[in-house]
Structures are given as C-alpha cells and as structure tokens.
C-alpha atoms as a PDB file:
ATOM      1  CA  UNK A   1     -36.537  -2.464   9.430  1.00  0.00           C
ATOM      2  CA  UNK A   2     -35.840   1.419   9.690  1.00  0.00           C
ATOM      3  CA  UNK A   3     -33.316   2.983   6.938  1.00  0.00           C
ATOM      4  CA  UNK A   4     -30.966   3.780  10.081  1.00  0.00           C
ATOM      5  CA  UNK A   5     -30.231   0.317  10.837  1.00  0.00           C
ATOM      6  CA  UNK A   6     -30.164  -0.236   6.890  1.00  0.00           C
ATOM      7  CA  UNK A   7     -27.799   2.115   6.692  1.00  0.00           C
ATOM      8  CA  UNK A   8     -26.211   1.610   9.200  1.00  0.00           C
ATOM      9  CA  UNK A   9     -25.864  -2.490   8.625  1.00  0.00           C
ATOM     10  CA  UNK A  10     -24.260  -1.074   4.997  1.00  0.00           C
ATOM     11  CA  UNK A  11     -21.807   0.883   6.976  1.00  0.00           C
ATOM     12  CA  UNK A  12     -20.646  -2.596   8.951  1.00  0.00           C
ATOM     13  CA  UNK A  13     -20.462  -5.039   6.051  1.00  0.00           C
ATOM     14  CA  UNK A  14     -17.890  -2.232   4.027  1.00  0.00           C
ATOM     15  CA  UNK A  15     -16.166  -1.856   7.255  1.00  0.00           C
ATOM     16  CA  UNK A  16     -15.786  -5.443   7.822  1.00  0.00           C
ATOM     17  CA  UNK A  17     -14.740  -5.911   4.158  1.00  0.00           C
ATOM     18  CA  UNK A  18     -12.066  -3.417   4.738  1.00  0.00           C
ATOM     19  CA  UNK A  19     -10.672  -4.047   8.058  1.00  0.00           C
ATOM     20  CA  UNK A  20      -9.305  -7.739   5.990  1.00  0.00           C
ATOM     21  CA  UNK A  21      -7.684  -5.779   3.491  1.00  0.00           C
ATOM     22  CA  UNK A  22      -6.211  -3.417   5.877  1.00  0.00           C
ATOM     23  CA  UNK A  23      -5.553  -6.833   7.874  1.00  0.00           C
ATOM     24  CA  UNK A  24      -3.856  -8.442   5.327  1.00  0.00           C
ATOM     25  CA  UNK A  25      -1.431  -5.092   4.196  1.00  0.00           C
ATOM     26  CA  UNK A  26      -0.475  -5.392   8.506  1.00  0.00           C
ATOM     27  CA  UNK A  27       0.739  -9.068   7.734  1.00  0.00           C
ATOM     28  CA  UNK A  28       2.782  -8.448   4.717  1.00  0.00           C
ATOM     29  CA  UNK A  29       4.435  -5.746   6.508  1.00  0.00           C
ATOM     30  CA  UNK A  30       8.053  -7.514   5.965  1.00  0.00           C
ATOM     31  CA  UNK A  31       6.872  -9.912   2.862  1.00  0.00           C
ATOM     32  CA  UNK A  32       9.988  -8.769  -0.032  1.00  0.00           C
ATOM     33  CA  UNK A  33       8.055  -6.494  -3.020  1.00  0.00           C
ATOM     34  CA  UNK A  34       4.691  -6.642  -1.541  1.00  0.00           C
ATOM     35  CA  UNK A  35       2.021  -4.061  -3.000  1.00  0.00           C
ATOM     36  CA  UNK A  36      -0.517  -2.863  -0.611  1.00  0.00           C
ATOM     37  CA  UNK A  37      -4.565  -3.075  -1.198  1.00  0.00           C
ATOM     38  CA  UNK A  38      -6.947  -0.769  -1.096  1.00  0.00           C
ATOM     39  CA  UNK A  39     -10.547   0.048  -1.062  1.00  0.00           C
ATOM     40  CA  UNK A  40     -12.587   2.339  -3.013  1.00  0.00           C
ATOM     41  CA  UNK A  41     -15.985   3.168  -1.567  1.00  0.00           C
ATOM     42  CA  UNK A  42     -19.181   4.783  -2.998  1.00  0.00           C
ATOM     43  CA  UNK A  43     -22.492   6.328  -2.465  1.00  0.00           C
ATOM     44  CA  UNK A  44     -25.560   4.017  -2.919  1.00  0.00           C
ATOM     45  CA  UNK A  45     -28.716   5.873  -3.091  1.00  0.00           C
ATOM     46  CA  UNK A  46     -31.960   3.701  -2.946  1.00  0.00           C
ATOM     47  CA  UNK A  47     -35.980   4.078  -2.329  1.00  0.00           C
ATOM     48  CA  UNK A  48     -36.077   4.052   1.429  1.00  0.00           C
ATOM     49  CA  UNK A  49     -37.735   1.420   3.642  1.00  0.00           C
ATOM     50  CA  UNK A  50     -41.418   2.234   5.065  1.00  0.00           C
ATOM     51  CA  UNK A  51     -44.132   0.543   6.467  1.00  0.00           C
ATOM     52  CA  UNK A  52     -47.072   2.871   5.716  1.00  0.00           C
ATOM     53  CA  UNK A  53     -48.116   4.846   2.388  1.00  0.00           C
ATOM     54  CA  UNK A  54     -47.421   8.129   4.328  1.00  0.00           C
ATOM     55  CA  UNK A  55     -43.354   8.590   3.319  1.00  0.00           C
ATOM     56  CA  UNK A  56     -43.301   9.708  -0.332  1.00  0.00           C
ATOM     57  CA  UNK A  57     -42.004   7.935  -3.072  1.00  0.00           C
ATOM     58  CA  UNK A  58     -38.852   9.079  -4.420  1.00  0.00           C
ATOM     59  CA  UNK A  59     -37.678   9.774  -0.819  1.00  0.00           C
ATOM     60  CA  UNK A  60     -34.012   7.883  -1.100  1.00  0.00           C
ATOM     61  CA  UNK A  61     -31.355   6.984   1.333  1.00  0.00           C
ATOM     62  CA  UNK A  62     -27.683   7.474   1.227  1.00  0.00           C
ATOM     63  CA  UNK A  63     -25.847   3.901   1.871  1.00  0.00           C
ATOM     64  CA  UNK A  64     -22.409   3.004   1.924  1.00  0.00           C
ATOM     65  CA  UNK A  65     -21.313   0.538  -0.620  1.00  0.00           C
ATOM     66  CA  UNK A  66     -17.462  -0.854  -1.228  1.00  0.00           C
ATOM     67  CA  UNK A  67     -17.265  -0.781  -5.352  1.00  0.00           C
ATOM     68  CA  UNK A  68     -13.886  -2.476  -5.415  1.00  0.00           C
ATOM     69  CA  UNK A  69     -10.137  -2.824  -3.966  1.00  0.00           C
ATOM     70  CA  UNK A  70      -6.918  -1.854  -6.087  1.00  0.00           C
ATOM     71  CA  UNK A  71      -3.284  -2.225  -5.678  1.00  0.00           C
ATOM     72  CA  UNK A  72      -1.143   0.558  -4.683  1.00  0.00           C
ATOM     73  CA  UNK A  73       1.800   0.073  -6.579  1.00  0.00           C
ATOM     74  CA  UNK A  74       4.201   2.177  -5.598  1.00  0.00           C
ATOM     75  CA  UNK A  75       7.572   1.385  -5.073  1.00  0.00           C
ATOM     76  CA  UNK A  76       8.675   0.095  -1.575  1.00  0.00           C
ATOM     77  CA  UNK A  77      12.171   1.281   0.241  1.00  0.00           C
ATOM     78  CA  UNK A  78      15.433  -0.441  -1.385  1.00  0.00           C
ATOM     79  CA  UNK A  79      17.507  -1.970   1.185  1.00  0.00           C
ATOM     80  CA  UNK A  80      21.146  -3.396   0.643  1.00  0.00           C
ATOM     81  CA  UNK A  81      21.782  -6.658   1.323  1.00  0.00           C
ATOM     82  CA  UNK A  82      25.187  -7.540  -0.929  1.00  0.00           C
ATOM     83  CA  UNK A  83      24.012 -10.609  -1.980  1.00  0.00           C
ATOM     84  CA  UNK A  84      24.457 -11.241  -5.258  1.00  0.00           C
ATOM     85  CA  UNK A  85      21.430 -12.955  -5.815  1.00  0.00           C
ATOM     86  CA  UNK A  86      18.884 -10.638  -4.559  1.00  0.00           C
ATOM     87  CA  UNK A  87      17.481  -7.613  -7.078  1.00  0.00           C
ATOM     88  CA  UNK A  88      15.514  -4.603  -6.911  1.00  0.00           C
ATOM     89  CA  UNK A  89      13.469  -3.431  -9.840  1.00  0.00           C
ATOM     90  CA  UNK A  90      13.491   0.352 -10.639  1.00  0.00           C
ATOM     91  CA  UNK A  91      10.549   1.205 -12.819  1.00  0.00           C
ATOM     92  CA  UNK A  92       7.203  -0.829 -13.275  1.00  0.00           C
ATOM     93  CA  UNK A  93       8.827  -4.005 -14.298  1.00  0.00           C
ATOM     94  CA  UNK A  94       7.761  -7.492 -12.924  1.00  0.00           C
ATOM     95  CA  UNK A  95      10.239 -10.435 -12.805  1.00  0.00           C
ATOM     96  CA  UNK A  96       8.510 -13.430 -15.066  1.00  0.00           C
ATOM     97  CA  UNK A  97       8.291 -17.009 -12.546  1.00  0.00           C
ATOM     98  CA  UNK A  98       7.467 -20.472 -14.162  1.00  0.00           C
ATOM     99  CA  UNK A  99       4.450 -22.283 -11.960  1.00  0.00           C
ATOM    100  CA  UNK A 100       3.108 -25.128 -12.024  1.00  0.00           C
ATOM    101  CA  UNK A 101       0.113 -23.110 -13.193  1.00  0.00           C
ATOM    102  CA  UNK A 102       1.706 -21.059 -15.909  1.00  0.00           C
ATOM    103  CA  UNK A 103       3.669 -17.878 -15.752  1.00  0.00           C
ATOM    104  CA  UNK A 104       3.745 -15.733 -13.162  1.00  0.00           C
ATOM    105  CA  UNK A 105       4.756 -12.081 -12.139  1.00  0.00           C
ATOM    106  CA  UNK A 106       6.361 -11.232  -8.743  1.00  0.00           C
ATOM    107  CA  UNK A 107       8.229  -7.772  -7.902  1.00  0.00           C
ATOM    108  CA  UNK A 108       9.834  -9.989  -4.811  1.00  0.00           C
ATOM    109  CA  UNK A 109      14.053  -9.975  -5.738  1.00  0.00           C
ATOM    110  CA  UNK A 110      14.975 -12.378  -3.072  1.00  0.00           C
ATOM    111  CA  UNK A 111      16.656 -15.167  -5.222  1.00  0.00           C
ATOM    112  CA  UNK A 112      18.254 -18.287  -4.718  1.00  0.00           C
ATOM    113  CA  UNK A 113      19.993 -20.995  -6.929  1.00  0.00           C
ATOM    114  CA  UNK A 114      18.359 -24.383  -6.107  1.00  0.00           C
ATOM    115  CA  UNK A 115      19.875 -28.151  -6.451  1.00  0.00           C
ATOM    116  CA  UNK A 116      19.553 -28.388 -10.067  1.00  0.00           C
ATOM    117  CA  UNK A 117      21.576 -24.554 -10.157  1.00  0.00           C
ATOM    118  CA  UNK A 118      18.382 -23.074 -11.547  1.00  0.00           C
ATOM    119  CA  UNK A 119      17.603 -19.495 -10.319  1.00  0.00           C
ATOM    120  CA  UNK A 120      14.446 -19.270  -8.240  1.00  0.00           C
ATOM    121  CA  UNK A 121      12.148 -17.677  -6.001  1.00  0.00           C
ATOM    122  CA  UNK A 122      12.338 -17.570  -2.267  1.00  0.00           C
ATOM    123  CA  UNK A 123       9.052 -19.797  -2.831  1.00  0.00           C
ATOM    124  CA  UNK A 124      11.278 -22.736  -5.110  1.00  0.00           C
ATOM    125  CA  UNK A 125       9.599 -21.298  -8.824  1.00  0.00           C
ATOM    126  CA  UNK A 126      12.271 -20.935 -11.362  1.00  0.00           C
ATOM    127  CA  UNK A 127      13.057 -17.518 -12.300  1.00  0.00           C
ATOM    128  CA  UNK A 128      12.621 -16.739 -16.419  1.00  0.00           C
ATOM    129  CA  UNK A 129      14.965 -15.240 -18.638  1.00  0.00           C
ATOM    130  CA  UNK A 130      14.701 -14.482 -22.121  1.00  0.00           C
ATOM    131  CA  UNK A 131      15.383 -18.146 -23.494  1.00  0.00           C
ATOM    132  CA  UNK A 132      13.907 -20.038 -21.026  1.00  0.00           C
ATOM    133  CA  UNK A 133      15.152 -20.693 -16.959  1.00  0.00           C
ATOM    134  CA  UNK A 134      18.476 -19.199 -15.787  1.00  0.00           C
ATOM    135  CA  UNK A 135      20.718 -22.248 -15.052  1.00  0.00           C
ATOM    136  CA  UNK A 136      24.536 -22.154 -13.486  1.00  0.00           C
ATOM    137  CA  UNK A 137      27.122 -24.421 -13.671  1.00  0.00           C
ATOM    138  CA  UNK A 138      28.898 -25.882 -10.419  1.00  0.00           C
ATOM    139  CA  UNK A 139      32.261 -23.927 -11.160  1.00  0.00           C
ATOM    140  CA  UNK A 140      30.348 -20.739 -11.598  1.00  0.00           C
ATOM    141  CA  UNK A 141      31.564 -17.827  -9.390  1.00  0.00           C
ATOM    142  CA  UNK A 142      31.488 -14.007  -9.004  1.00  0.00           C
ATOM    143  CA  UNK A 143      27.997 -13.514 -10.389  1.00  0.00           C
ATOM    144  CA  UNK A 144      26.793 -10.111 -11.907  1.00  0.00           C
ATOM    145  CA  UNK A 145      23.412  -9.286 -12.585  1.00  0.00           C
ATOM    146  CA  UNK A 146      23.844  -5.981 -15.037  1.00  0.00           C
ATOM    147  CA  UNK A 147      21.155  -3.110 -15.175  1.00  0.00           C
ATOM    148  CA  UNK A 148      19.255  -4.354 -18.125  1.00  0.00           C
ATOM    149  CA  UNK A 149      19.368  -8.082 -16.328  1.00  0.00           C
ATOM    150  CA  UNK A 150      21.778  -9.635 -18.162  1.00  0.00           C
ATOM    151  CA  UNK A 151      23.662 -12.138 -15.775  1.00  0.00           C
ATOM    152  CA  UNK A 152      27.051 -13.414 -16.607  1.00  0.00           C
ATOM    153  CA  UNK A 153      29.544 -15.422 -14.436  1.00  0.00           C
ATOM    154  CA  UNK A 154      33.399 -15.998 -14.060  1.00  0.00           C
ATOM    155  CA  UNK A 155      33.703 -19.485 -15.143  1.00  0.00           C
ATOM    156  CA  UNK A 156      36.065 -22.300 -13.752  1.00  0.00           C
ATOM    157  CA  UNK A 157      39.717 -21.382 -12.989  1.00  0.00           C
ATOM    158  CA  UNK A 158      40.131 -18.717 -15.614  1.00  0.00           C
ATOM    159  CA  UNK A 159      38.827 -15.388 -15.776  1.00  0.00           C
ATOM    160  CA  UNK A 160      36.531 -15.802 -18.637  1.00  0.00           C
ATOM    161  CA  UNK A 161      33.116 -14.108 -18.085  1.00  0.00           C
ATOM    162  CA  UNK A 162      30.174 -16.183 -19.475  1.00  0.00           C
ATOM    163  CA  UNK A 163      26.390 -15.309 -19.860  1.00  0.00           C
ATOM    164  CA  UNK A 164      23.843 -17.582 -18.269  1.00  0.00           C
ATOM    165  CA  UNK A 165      21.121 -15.566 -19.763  1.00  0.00           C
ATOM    166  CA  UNK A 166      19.121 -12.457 -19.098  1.00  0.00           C
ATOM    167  CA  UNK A 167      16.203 -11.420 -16.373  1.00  0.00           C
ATOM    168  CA  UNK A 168      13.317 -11.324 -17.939  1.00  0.00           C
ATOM    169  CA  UNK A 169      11.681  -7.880 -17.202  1.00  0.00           C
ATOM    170  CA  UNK A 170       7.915  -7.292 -18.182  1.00  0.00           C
ATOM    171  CA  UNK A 171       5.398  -4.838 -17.592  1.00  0.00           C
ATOM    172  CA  UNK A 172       1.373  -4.369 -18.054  1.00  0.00           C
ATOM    173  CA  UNK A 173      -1.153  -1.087 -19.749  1.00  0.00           C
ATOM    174  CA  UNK A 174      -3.086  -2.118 -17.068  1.00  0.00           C
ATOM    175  CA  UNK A 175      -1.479  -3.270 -14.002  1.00  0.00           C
ATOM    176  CA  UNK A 176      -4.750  -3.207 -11.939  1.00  0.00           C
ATOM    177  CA  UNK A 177      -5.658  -6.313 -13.690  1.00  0.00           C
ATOM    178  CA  UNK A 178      -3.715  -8.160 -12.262  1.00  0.00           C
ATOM    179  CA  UNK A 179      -4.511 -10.822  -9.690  1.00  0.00           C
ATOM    180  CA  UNK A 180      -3.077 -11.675  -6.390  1.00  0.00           C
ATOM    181  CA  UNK A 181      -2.167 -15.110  -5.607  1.00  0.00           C
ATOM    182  CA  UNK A 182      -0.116 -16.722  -2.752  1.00  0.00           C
ATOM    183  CA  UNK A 183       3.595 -16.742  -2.743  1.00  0.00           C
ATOM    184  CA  UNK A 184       3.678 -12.919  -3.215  1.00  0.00           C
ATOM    185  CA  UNK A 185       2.819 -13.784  -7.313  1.00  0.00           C
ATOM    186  CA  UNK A 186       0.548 -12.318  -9.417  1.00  0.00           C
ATOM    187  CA  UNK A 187      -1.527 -13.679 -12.346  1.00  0.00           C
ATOM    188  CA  UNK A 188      -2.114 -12.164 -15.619  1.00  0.00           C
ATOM    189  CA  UNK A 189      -5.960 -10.601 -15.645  1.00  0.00           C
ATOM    190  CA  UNK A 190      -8.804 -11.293 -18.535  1.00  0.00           C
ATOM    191  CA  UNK A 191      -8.100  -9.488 -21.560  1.00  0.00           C
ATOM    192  CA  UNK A 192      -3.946  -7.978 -20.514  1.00  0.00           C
ATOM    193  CA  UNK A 193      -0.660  -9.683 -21.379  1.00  0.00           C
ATOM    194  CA  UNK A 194       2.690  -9.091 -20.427  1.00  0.00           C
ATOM    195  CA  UNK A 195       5.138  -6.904 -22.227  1.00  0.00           C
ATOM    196  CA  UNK A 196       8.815  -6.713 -22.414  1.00  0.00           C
ATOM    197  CA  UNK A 197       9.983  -3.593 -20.239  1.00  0.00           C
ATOM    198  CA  UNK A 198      13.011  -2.148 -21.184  1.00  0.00           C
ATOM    199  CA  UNK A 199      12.520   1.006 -19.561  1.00  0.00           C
ATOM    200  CA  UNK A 200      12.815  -0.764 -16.068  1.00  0.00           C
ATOM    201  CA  UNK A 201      16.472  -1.537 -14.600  1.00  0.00           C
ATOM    202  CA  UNK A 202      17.524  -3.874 -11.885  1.00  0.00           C
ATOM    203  CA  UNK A 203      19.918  -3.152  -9.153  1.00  0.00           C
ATOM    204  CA  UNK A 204      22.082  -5.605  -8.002  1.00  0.00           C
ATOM    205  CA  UNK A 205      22.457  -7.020  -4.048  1.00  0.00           C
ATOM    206  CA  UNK A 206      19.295  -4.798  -3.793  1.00  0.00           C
ATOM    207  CA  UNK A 207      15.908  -5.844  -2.423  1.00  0.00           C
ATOM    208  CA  UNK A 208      12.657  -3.468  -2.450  1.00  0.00           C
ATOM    209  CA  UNK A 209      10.913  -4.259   0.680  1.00  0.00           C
ATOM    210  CA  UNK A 210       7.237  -3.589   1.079  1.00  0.00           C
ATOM    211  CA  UNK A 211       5.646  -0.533   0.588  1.00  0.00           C
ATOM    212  CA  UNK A 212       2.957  -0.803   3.457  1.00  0.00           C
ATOM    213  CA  UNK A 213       3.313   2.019   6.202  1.00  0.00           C
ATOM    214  CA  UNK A 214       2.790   0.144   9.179  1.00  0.00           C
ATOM    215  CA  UNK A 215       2.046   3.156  10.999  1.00  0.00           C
ATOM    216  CA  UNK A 216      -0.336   4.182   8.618  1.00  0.00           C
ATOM    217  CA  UNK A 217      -2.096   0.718   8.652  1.00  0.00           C
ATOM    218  CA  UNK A 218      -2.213  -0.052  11.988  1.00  0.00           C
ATOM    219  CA  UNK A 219      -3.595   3.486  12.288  1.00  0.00           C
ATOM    220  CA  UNK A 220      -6.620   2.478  10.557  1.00  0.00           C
ATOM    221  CA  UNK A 221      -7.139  -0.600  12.032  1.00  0.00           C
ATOM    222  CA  UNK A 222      -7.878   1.030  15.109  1.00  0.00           C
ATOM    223  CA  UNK A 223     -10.208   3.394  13.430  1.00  0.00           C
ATOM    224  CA  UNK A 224     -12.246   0.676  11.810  1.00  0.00           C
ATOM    225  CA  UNK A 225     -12.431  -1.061  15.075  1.00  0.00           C
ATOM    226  CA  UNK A 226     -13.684   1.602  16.543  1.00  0.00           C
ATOM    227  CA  UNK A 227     -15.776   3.454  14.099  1.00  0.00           C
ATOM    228  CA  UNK A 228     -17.654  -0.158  14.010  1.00  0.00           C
ATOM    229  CA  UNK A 229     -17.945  -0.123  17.642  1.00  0.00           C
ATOM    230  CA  UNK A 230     -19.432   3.043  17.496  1.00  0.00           C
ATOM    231  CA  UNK A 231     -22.292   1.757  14.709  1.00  0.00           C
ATOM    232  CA  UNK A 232     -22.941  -0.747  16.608  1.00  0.00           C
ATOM    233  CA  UNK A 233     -23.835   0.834  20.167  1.00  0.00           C
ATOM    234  CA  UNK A 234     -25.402   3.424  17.398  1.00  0.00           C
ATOM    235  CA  UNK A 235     -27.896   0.543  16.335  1.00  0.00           C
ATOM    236  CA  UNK A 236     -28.741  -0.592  19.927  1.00  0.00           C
ATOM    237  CA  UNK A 237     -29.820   2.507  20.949  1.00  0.00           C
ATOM    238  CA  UNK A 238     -31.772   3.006  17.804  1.00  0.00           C
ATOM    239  CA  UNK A 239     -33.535  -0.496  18.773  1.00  0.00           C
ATOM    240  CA  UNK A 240     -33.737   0.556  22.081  1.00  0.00           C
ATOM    241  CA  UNK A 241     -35.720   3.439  21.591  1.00  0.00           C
ATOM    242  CA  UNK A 242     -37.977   1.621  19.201  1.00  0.00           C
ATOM    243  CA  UNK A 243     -38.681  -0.931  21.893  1.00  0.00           C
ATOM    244  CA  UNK A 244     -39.788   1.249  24.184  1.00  0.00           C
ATOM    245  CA  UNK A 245     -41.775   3.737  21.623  1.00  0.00           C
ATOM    246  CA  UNK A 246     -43.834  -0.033  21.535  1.00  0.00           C
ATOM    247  CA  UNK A 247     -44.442  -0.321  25.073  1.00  0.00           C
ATOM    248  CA  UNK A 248     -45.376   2.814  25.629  1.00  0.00           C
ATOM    249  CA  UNK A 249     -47.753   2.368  23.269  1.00  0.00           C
ATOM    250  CA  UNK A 250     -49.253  -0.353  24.527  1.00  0.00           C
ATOM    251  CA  UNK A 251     -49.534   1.077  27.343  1.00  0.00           C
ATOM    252  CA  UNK A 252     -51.874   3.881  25.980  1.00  0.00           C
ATOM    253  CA  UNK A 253     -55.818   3.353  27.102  1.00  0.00           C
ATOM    254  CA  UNK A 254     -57.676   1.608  24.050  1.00  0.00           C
END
C-alpha cells in the first residue's frame, strides 16, 4: 500500500477516535458539573512503505497519531436554583460519594435527601461528610449549607440550630488521573489519593452546570465530518489513479 493511503488511513482512525469524544462532550451538554474531554495529537514519523529497493532508506513519513485525551477542567457557569440542597464548588474541590465500588468524586451539586434522610446524589449514592454520610432527622427544617460545607439545621419546634455534619471537600496533585465513570463520577487513578481541600468553598442553592461550549463542539463535529469526508474521496482518487496507471500499463506492447 502507498504511504498516502497510510497516511491518510492514520488521519481517519484519529479522526474517528475524536469525533466520540467530541460526541460524547455534545451529550453532556446539560449533565450538572460535567468536565469536557479532549484530545492531544502527535507527529508519528516512520520508514516509509515501498515495493522496490529504489526509495532510500531513511526516507520517513509524517503520520498522524492520537497520544491521549485529558479533561478540561475548568469551571462551568453557576446558575441559581434556591434550592437548598443543590451546591456549587468554587475552587478545585470534588464532593466525596460512597459506591457500591468504593469512594467516589463528582463536581455534580444536585442533591437530594432520600427515604432513609441520607444526603445523596441525583444518581441515589450517599453524599460523604467528614464522619461518615450526612443523615437528617424528620423534624429537620431550614437547612444551611455554610461556605466551608458545614450543614446545620433548625431542629423541631424550637429555634435551635443543629449540625448534621460537614461536606466533605477533596482535591488531587494530579487531577488528570482521574478516571471517568458513569453517573457523572470519577475514580481515583493508580498511584493519586484524595486530599482534604480547604481552599475550595461551596455556594449554597448554586449548581455549576457544564462547561462544554456547545457551539464550540458542535462546531467541530462538523469539521471532523467533513475533514473525513474529504480523506476519504482523497483516497479514492488516489486508488483511482493507481488503477488506471495498471491498465495503462497493460496495455503497453510487450
């Protein structure tokens, strides 16, 4: 095979990588605290293909190669919502989630209080504070979630504020380590733990919405789809023209 359809082929398999990246940052577009992906590329130079002894050597040829995607973790746009429950995080911070897999780490502040008055996720995990789960009593009422996370209540009839514990807020040296999984969580990465963060501060009746530009991203869909488009009629002509470079020369008298 000639080094343009090599080369070309390269191009399509990054492309194709990246368009479900971009793909999946267009689908989270309105998931609470999502992070957008993406891709870093790089230039693979390698010995060039040839069929005879007449192209030298240490003739090479530029591919295209996808090294590896990263998180963009900026922060997303705040929006008010005045629910009591729901939090923003301003700084690095994650909120800490129990699994049935172990901790995890979302940035997603839409919270709920579930049948057994624990405080969870939208996707049922129970929320962590410092000592363990956040749990409310039935009589609880007027809930405050503070800047540094402490939450406290006005209890029963009286006006007596009471603490039902405090958010727990960490953060990572190496955020890129961490791993995406469903339910807009994160796991810790090989070799990085979490750390408390008390740098970070959490706004109340807040949530941060996702920080994908859907113009942006929607943008480059349409430039992947067509800059593979393009490749493509690029490598039919190239095949084209090598089809008929063999007929003509059969065609030549012996």
């Amino acid at each position: 095979m000639e080094n343009t359809l090599l080369v070309g082929l390269s191009r399509q398999i990054t492309l194709e990588r990246q368009l479900d990246v971009v793909a999946n940052n267009v689908a989270n577009v309105n998931t609470t605290g999502f992070k957008a992906d993406r891709s870093l590329f790089e230039e693979y130079l390698r010995s060039g293909a040839r069929e005879d002894n007449f192209v030298p050597s240490d003739r090479r040829v530029s591919f295209v190669q996808d090294r590896a995607t990263f998180h963009d973790f900026s922060a997303g746009p705040s929006e008010a919502t005045k629910n009591p429950l729901d939090v923003s995080i301003d700084g690095s911070a994650f909120l800490v989630v129990q699994t049935s897999a172990g901790e995890r780490y979302t940035r997603d502040g839409g919270l709920q209080i579930n049948n057994q008055g624990q405080l969870v996720t939208a996707g049922g995990d129970p929320v962590m504070g410092t000592s363990g789960p956040i749990v409310f009593q039935p009589t609880d009422k007027q809930i405050n979630i503070a800047a540094d996370g402490n939450v406290t209540v006005v209890e029963g009839a009286g006006r007596t504020d009471s603490v039902r514990g405090k958010l727990r807020l960490v953060s990572f040296a190496d955020a890129q380590k961490l791993v995406k999984e469903g339910n807009n969580l994160y796991s810790a990465g090989q070799g990085i733990a979490p750390q408390p963060d008390t740098a970070s501060r959490v706004r109340q009746g807040f949530i941060e919405k996702s920080n994908v530009n859907s113009v942006h991203e929607m943008s480059r869909l349409i430039e992947i789809t067509r800059t593979y488009t393009q490749i493509s009629t690029m490598l039919q002509q190239q095949q084209e023209l090598h089809r008929t470079a063999i007929e003509k020369l059969a065609d030549v008298p012996a």
